[in-house]
PDB file of N, CA and C in Angstrom:
ATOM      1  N   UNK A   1       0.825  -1.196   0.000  1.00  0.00           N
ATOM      2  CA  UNK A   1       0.000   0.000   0.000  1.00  0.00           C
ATOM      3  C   UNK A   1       0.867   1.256   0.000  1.00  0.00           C
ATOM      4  N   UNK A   2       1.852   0.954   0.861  1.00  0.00           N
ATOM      5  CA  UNK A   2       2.720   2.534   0.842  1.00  0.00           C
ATOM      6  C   UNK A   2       3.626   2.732  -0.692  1.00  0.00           C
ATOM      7  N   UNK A   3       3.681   1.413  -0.955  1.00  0.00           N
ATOM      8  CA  UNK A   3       4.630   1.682  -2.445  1.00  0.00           C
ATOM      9  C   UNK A   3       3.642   2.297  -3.429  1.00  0.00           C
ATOM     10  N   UNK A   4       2.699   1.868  -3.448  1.00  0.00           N
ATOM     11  CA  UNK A   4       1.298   2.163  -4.079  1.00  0.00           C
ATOM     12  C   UNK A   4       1.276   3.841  -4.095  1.00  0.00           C
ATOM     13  N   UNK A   5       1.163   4.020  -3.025  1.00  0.00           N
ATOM     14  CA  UNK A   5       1.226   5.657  -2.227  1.00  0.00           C
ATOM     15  C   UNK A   5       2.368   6.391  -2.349  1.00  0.00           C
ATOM     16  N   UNK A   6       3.659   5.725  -2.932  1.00  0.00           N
ATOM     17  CA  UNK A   6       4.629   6.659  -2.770  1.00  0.00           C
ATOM     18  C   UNK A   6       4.590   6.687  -4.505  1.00  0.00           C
ATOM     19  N   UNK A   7       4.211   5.697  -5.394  1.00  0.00           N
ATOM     20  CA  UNK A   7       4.649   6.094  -6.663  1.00  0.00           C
ATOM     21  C   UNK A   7       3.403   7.166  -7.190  1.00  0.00           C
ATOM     22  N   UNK A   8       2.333   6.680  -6.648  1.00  0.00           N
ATOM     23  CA  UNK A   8       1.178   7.721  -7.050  1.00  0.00           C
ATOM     24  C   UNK A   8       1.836   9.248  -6.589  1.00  0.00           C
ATOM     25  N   UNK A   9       2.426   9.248  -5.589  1.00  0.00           N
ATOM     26  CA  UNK A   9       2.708  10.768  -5.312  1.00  0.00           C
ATOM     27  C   UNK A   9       4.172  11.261  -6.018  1.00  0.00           C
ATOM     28  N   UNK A  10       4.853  10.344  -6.152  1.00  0.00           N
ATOM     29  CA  UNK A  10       6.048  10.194  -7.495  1.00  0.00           C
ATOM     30  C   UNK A  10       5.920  10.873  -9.100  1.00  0.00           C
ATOM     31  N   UNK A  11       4.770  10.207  -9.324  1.00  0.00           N
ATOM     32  CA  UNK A  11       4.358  10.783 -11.050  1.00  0.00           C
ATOM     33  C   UNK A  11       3.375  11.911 -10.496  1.00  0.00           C
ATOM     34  N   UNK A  12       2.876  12.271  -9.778  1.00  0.00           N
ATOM     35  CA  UNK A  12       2.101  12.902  -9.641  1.00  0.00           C
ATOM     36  C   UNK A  12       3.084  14.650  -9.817  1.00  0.00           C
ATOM     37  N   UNK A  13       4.373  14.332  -8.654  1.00  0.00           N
ATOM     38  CA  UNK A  13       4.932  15.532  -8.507  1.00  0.00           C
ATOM     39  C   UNK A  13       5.846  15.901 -10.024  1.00  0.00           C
ATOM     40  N   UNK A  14       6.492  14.847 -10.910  1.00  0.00           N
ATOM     41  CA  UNK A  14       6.747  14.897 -11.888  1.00  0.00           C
ATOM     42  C   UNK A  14       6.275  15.016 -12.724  1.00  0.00           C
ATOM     43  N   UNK A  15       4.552  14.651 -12.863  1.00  0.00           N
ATOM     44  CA  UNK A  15       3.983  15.578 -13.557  1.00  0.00           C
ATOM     45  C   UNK A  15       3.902  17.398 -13.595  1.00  0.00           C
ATOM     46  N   UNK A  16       3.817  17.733 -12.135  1.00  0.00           N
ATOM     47  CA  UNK A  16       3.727  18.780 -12.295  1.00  0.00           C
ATOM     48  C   UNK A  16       5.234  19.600 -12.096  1.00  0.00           C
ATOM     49  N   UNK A  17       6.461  18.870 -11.921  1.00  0.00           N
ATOM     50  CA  UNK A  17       7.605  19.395 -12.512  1.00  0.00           C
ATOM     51  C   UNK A  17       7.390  19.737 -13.860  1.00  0.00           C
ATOM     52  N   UNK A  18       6.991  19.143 -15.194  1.00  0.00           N
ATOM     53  CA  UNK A  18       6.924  19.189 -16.090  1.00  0.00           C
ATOM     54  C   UNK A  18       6.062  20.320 -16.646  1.00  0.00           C
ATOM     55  N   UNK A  19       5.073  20.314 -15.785  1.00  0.00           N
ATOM     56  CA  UNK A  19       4.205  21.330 -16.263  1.00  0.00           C
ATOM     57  C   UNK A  19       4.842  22.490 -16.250  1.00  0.00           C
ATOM     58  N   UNK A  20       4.700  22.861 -14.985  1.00  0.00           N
ATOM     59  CA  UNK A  20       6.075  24.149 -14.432  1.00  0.00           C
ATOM     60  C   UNK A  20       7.589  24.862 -15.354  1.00  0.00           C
ATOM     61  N   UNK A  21       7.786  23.347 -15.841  1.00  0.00           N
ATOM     62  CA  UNK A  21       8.955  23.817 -16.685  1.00  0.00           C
ATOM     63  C   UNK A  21       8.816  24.193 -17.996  1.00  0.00           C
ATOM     64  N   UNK A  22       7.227  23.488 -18.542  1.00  0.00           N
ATOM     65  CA  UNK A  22       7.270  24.124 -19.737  1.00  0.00           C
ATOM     66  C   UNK A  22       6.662  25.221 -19.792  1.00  0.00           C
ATOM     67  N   UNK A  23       5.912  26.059 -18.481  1.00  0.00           N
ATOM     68  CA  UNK A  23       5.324  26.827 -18.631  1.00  0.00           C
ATOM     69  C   UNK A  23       6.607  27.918 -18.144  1.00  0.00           C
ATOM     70  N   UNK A  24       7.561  27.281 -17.184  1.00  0.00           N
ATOM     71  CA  UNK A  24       9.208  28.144 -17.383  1.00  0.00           C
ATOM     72  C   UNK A  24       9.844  28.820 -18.655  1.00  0.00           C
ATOM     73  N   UNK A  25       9.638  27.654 -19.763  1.00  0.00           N
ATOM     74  CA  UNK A  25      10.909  27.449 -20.721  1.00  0.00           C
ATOM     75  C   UNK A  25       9.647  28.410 -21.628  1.00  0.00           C
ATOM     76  N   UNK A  26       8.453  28.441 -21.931  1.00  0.00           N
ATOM     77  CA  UNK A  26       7.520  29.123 -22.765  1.00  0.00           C
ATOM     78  C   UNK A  26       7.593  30.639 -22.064  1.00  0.00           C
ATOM     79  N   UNK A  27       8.136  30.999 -20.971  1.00  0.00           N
ATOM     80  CA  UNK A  27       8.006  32.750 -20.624  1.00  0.00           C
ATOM     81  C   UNK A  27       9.400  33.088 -20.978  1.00  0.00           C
ATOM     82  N   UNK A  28      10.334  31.776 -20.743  1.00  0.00           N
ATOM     83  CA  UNK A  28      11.735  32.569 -21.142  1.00  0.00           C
ATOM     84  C   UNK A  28      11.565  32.693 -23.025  1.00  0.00           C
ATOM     85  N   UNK A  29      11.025  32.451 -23.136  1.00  0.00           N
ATOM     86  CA  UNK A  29      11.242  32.572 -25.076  1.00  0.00           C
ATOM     87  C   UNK A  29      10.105  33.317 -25.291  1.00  0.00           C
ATOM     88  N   UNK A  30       9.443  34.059 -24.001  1.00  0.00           N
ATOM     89  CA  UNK A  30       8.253  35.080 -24.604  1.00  0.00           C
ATOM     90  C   UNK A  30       7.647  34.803 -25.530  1.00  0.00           C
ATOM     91  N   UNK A  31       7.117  33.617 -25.287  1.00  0.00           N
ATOM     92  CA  UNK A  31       5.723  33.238 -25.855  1.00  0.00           C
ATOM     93  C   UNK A  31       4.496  33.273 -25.272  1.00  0.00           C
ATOM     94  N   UNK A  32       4.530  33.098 -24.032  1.00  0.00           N
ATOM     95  CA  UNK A  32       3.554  33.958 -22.938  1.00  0.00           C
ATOM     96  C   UNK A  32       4.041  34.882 -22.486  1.00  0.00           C
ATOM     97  N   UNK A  33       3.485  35.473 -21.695  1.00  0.00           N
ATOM     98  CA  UNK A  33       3.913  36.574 -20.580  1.00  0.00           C
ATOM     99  C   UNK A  33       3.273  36.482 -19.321  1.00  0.00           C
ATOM    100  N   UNK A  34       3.844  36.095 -18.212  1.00  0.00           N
ATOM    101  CA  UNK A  34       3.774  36.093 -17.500  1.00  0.00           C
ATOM    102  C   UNK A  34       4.363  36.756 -16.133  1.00  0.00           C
ATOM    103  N   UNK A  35       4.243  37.099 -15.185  1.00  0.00           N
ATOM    104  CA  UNK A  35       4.942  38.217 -14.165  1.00  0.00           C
ATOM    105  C   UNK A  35       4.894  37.413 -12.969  1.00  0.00           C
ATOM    106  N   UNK A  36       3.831  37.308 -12.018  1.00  0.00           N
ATOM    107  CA  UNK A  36       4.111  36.937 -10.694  1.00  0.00           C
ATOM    108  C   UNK A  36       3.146  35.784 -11.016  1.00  0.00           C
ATOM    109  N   UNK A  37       3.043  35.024 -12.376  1.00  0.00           N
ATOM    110  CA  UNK A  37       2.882  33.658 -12.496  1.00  0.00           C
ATOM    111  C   UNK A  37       3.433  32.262 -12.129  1.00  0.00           C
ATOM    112  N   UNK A  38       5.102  32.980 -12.586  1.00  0.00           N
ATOM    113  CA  UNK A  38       5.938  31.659 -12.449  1.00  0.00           C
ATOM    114  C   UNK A  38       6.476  31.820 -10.709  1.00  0.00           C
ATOM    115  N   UNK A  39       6.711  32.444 -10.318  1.00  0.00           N
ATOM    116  CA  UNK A  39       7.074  33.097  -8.443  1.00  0.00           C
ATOM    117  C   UNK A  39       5.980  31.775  -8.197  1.00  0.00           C
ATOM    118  N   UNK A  40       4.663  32.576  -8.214  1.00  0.00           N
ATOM    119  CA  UNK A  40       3.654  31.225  -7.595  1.00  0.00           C
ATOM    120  C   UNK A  40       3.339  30.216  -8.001  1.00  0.00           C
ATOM    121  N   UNK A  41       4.060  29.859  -9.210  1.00  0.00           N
ATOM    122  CA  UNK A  41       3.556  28.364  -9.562  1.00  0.00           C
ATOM    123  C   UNK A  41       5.173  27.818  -8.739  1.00  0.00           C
ATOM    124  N   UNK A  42       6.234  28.140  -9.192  1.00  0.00           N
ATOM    125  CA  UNK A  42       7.475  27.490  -8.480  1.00  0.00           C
ATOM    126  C   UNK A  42       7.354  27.520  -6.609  1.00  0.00           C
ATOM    127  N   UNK A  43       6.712  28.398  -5.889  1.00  0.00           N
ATOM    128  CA  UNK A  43       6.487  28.509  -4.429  1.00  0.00           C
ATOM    129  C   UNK A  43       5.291  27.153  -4.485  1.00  0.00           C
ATOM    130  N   UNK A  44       4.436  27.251  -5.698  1.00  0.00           N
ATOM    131  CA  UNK A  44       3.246  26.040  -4.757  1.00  0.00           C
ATOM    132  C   UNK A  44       4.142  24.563  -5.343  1.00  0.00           C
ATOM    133  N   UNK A  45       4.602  24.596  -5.763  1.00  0.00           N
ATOM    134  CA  UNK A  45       5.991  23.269  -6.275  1.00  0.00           C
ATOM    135  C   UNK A  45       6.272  22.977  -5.529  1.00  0.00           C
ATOM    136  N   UNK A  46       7.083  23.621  -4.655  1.00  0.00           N
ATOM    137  CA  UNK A  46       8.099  23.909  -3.621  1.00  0.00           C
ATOM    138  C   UNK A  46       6.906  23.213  -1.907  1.00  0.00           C
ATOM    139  N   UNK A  47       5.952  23.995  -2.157  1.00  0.00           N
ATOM    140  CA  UNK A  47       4.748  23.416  -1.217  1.00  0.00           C
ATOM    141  C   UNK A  47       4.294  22.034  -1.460  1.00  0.00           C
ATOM    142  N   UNK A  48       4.118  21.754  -2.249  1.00  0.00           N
ATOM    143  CA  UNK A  48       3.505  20.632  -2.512  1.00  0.00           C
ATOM    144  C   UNK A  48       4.668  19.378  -2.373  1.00  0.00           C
ATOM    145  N   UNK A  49       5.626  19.205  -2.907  1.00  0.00           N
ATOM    146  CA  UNK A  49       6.904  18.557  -2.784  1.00  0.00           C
ATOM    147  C   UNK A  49       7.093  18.289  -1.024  1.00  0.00           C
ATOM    148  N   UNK A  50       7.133  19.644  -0.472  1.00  0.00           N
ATOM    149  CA  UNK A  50       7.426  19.895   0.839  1.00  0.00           C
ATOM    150  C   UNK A  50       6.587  18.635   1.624  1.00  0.00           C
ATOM    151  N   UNK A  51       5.270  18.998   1.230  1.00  0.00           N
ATOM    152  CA  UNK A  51       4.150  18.540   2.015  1.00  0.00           C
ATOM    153  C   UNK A  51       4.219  17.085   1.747  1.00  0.00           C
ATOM    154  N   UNK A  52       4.317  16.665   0.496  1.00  0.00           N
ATOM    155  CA  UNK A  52       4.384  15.142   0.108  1.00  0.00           C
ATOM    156  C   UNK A  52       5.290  14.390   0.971  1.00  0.00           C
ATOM    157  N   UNK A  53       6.471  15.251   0.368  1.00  0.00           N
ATOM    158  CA  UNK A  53       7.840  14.102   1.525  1.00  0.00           C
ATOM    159  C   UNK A  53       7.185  14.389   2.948  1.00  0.00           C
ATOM    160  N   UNK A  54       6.587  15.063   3.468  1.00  0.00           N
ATOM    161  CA  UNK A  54       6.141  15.043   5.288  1.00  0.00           C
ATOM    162  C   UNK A  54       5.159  13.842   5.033  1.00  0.00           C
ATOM    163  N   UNK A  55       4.421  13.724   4.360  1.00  0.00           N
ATOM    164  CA  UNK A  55       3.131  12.826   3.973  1.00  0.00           C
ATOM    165  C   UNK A  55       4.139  11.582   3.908  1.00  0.00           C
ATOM    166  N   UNK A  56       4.815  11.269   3.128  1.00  0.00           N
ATOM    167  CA  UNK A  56       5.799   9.487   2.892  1.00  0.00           C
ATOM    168  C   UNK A  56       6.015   9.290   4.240  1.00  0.00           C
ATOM    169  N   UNK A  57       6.843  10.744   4.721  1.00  0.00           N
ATOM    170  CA  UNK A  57       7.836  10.275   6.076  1.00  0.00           C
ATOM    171  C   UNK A  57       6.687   9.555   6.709  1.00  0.00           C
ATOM    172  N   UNK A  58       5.788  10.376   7.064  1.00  0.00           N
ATOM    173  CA  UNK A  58       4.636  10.156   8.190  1.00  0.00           C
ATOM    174  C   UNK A  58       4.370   8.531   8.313  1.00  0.00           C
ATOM    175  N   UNK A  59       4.092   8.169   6.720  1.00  0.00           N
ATOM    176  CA  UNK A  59       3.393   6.829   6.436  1.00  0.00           C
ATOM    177  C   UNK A  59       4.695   5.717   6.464  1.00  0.00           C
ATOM    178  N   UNK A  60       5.655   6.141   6.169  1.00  0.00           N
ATOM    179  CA  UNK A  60       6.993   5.454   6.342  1.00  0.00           C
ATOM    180  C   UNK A  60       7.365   4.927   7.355  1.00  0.00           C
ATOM    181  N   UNK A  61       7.130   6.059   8.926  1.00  0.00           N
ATOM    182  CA  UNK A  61       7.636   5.998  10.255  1.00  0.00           C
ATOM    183  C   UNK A  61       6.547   4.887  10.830  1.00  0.00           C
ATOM    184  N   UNK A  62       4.653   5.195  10.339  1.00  0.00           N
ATOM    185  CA  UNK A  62       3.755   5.418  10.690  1.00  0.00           C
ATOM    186  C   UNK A  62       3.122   3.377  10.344  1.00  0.00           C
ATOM    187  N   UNK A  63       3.452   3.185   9.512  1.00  0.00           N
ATOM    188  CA  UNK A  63       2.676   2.334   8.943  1.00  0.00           C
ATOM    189  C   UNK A  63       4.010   1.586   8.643  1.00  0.00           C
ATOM    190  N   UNK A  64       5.074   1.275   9.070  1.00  0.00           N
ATOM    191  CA  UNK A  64       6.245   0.452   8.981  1.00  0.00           C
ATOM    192  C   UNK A  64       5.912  -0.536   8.388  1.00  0.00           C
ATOM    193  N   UNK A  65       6.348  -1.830   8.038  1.00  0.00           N
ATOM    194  CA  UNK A  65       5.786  -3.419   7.661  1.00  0.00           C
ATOM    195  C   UNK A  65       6.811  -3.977   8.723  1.00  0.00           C
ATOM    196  N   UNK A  66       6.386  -4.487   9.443  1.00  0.00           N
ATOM    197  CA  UNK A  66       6.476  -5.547  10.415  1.00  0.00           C
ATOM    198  C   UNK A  66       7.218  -6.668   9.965  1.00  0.00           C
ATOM    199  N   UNK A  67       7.816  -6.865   8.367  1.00  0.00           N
ATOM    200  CA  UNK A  67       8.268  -8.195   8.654  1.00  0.00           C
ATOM    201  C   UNK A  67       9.944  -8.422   7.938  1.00  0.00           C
ATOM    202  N   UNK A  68      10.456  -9.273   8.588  1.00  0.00           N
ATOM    203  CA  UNK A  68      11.535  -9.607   9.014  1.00  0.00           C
ATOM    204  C   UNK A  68      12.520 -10.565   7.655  1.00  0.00           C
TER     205      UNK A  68
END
Protein backbone atom coordinates (compact mmCIF):
# COMPACT_ATOMS: atom_id res chain seq x y z
CA UNK A 1 0.00 0.00 0.00
CA UNK A 2 2.72 2.53 0.84
CA UNK A 3 4.63 1.68 -2.45
CA UNK A 4 1.30 2.16 -4.08
CA UNK A 5 1.23 5.66 -2.23
CA UNK A 6 4.63 6.66 -2.77
CA UNK A 7 4.65 6.09 -6.66
CA UNK A 8 1.18 7.72 -7.05
CA UNK A 9 2.71 10.77 -5.31
CA UNK A 10 6.05 10.19 -7.49
CA UNK A 11 4.36 10.78 -11.05
CA UNK A 12 2.10 12.90 -9.64
CA UNK A 13 4.93 15.53 -8.51
CA UNK A 14 6.75 14.90 -11.89
CA UNK A 15 3.98 15.58 -13.56
CA UNK A 16 3.73 18.78 -12.30
CA UNK A 17 7.61 19.40 -12.51
CA UNK A 18 6.92 19.19 -16.09
CA UNK A 19 4.21 21.33 -16.26
CA UNK A 20 6.08 24.15 -14.43
CA UNK A 21 8.96 23.82 -16.69
CA UNK A 22 7.27 24.12 -19.74
CA UNK A 23 5.32 26.83 -18.63
CA UNK A 24 9.21 28.14 -17.38
CA UNK A 25 10.91 27.45 -20.72
CA UNK A 26 7.52 29.12 -22.76
CA UNK A 27 8.01 32.75 -20.62
CA UNK A 28 11.73 32.57 -21.14
CA UNK A 29 11.24 32.57 -25.08
CA UNK A 30 8.25 35.08 -24.60
CA UNK A 31 5.72 33.24 -25.86
CA UNK A 32 3.55 33.96 -22.94
CA UNK A 33 3.91 36.57 -20.58
CA UNK A 34 3.77 36.09 -17.50
CA UNK A 35 4.94 38.22 -14.16
CA UNK A 36 4.11 36.94 -10.69
CA UNK A 37 2.88 33.66 -12.50
CA UNK A 38 5.94 31.66 -12.45
CA UNK A 39 7.07 33.10 -8.44
CA UNK A 40 3.65 31.23 -7.59
CA UNK A 41 3.56 28.36 -9.56
CA UNK A 42 7.48 27.49 -8.48
CA UNK A 43 6.49 28.51 -4.43
CA UNK A 44 3.25 26.04 -4.76
CA UNK A 45 5.99 23.27 -6.27
CA UNK A 46 8.10 23.91 -3.62
CA UNK A 47 4.75 23.42 -1.22
CA UNK A 48 3.50 20.63 -2.51
CA UNK A 49 6.90 18.56 -2.78
CA UNK A 50 7.43 19.90 0.84
CA UNK A 51 4.15 18.54 2.02
CA UNK A 52 4.38 15.14 0.11
CA UNK A 53 7.84 14.10 1.52
CA UNK A 54 6.14 15.04 5.29
CA UNK A 55 3.13 12.83 3.97
CA UNK A 56 5.80 9.49 2.89
CA UNK A 57 7.84 10.27 6.08
CA UNK A 58 4.64 10.16 8.19
CA UNK A 59 3.39 6.83 6.44
CA UNK A 60 6.99 5.45 6.34
CA UNK A 61 7.64 6.00 10.26
CA UNK A 62 3.76 5.42 10.69
CA UNK A 63 2.68 2.33 8.94
CA UNK A 64 6.25 0.45 8.98
CA UNK A 65 5.79 -3.42 7.66
CA UNK A 66 6.48 -5.55 10.42
CA UNK A 67 8.27 -8.20 8.65
CA UNK A 68 11.54 -9.61 9.01
Amino acid sequence: MIALVRKISAIALVALVLFFTVISILAIWDIIQIEQILQKSLSTLLVIFVSSAIALFIFAVLYKSEEK
